[in-house]
C-alpha atoms as a PDB file:
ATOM      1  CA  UNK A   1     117.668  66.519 112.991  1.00  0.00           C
ATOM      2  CA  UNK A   2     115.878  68.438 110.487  1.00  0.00           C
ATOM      3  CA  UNK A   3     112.651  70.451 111.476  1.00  0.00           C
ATOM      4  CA  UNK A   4     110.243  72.214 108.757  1.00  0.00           C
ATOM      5  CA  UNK A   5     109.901  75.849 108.118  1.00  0.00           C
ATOM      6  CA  UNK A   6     106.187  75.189 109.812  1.00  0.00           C
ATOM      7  CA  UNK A   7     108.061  73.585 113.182  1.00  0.00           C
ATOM      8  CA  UNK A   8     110.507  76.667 113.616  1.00  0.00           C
ATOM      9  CA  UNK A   9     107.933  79.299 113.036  1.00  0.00           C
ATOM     10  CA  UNK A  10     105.595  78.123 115.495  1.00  0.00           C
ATOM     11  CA  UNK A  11     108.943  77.423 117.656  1.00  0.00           C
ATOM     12  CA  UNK A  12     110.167  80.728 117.294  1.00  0.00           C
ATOM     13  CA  UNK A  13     107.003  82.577 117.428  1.00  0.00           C
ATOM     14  CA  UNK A  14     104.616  80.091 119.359  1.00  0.00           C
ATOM     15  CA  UNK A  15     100.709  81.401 119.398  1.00  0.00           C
ATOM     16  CA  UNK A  16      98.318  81.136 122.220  1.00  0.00           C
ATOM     17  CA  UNK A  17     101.405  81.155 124.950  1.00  0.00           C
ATOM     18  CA  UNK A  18     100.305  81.745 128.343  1.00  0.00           C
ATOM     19  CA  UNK A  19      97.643  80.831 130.881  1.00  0.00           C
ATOM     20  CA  UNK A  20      93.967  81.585 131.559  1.00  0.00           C
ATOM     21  CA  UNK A  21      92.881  82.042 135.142  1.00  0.00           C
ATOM     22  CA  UNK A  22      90.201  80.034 136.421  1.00  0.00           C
ATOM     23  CA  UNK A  23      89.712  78.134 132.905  1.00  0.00           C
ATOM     24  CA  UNK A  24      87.040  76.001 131.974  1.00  0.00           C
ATOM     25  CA  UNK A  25      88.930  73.021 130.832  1.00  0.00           C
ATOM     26  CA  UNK A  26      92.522  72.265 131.911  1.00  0.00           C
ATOM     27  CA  UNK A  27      94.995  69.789 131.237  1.00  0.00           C
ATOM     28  CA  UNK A  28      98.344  68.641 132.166  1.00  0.00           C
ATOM     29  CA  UNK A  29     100.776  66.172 130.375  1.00  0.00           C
ATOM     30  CA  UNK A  30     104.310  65.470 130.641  1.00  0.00           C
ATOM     31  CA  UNK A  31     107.105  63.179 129.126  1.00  0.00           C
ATOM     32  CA  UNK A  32     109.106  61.690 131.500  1.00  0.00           C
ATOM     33  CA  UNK A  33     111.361  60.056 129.799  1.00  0.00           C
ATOM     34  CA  UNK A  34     112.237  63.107 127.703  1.00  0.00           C
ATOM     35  CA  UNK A  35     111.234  65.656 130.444  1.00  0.00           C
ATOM     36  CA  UNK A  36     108.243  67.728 128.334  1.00  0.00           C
ATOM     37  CA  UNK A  37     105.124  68.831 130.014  1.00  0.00           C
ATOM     38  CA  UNK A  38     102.698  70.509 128.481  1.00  0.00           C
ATOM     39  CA  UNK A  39      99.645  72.744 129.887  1.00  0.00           C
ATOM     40  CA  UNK A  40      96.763  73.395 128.165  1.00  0.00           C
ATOM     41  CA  UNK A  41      93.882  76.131 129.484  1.00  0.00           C
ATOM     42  CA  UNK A  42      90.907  76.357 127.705  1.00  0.00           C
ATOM     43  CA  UNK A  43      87.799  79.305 127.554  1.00  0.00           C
ATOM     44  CA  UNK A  44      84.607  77.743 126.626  1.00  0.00           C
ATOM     45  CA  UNK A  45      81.003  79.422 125.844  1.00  0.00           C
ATOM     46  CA  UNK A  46      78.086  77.426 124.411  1.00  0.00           C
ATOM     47  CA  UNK A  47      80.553  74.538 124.354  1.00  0.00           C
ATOM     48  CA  UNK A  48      82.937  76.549 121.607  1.00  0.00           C
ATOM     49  CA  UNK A  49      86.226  77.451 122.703  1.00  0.00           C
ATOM     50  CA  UNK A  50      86.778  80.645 122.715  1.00  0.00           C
ATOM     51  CA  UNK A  51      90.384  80.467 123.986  1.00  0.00           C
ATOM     52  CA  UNK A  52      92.814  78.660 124.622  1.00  0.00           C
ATOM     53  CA  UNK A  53      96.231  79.073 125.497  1.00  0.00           C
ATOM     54  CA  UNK A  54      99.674  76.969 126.270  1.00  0.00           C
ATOM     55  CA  UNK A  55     102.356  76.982 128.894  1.00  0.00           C
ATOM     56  CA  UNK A  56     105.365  73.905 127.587  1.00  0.00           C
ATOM     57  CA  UNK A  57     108.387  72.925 128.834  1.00  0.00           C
ATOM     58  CA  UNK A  58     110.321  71.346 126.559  1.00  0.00           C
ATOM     59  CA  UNK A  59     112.082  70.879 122.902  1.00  0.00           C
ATOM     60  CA  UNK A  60     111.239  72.935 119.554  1.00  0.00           C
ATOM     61  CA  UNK A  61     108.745  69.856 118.980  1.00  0.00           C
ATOM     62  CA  UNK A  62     106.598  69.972 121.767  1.00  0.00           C
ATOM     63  CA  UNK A  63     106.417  74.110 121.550  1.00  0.00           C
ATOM     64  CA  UNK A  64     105.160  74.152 118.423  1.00  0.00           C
ATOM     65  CA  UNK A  65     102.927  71.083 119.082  1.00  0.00           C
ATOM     66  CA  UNK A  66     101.838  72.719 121.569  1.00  0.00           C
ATOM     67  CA  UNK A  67     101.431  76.074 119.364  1.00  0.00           C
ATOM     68  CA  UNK A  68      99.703  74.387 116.468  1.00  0.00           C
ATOM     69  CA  UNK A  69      97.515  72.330 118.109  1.00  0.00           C
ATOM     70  CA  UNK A  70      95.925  75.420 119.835  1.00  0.00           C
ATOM     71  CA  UNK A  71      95.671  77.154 116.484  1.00  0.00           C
ATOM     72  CA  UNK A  72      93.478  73.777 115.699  1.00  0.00           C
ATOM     73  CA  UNK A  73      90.844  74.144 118.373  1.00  0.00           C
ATOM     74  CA  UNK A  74      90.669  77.782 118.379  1.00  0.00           C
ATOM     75  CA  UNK A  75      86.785  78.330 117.279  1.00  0.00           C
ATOM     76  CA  UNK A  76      85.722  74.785 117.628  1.00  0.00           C
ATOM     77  CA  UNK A  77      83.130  73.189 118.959  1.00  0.00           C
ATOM     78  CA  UNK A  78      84.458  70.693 122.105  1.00  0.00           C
ATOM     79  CA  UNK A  79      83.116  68.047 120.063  1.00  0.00           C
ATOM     80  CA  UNK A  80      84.831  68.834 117.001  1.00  0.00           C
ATOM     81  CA  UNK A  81      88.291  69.759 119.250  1.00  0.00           C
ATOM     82  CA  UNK A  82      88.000  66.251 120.497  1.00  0.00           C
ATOM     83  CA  UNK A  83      88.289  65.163 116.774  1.00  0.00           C
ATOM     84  CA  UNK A  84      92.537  65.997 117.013  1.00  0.00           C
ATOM     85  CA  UNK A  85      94.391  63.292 116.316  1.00  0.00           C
ATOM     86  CA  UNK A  86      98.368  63.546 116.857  1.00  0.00           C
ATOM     87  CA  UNK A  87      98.517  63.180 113.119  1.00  0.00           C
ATOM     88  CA  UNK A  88      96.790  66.029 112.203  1.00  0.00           C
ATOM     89  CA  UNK A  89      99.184  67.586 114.486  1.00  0.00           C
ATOM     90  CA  UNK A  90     102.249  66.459 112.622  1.00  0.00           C
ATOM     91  CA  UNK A  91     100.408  67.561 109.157  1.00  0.00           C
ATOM     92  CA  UNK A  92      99.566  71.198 110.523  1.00  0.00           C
ATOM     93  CA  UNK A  93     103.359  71.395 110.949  1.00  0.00           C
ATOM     94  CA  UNK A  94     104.439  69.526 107.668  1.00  0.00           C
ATOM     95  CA  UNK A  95     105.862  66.783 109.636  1.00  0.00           C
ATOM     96  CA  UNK A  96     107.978  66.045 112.489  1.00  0.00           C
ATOM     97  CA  UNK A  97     111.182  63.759 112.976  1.00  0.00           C
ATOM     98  CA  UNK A  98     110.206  60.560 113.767  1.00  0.00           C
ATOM     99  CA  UNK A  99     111.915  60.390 117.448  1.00  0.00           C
ATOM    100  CA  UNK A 100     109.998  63.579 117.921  1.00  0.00           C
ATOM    101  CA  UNK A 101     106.319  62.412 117.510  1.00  0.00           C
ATOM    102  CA  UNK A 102     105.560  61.947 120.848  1.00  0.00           C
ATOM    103  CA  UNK A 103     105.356  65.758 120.949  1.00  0.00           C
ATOM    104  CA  UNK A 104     102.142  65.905 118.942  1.00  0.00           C
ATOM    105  CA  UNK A 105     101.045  62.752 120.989  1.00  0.00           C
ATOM    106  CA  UNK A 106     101.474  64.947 124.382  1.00  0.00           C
ATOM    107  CA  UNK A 107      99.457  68.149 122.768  1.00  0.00           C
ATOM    108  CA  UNK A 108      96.853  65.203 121.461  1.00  0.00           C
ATOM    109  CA  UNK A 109      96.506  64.518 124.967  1.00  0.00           C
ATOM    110  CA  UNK A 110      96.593  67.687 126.667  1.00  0.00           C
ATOM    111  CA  UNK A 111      94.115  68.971 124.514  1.00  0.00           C
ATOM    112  CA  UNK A 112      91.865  66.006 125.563  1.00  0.00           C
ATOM    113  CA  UNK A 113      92.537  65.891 128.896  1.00  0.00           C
ATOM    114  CA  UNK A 114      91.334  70.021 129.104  1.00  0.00           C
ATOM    115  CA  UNK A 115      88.207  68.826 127.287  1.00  0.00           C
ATOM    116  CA  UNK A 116      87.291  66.015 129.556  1.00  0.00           C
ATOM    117  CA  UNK A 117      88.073  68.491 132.556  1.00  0.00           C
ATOM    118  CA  UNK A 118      85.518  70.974 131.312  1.00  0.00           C
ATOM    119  CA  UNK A 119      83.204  68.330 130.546  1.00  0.00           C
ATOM    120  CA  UNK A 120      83.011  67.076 134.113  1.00  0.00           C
ATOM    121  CA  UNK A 121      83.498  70.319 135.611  1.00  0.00           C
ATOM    122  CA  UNK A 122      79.907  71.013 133.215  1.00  0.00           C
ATOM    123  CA  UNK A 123      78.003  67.566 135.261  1.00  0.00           C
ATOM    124  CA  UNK A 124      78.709  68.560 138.512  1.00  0.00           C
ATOM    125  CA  UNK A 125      77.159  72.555 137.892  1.00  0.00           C
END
């Protein structure tokens, strides 16, 4: 299996790792059938998030899913951070082995799932 120079960097030196307490958005997804699961924490002001960080368990794939697609919402608006697609996932990292996409599907979702979290945690304030 052949990763890119893009998937091993952000493998080998993943950003945002770790966890936020108390976040505003937060969202869990996991892999069963490969066994990755992938937390994402988010810190949101004025509906920007202003950090974000990752905690995966899992293969070189989903790490530096993980890591990239944090670099990707870093900054944004939570409208705009809804706007990640897997895709632009697997083109932040220059691709990814086709048995491996699910990764970028998982950080897709996690990213989502933290979003809609802080969204309804927002409604009920």
């Amino acid at each position: 299996m052949q990763y890119t120079e893009k998937v091993m960097n952000h493998f080998m030196n993943p950003h945002n790792v770790g966890v936020i307490e108390n976040p505003d958005g937060y969202g869990k997804v996991g892999n069963p059938s490969c066994g990755d699961i992938m937390e994402i924490f988010l810190k949101i002001e004025n509906d920007i998030i202003t950090d974000v960080k990752f905690r995966t368990f899992g293969c070189a794939s989903a790490i530096a899913s993980s890591s990239v697609s944090t670099d990707l919402v870093l900054g944004k608006t939570v409208e705009e951070a809804l706007q990640l697609t897997n895709k632009k996932v697997v083109d932040a990292l220059g691709g990814l082995p086709a048995v491996k996409m699910h990764c970028s599907v998982l950080a897709e979702e996690a990213i989502k799932m933290a979003i809609e979290d802080y969204m309804a945690k927002k409604e009920t304030k």
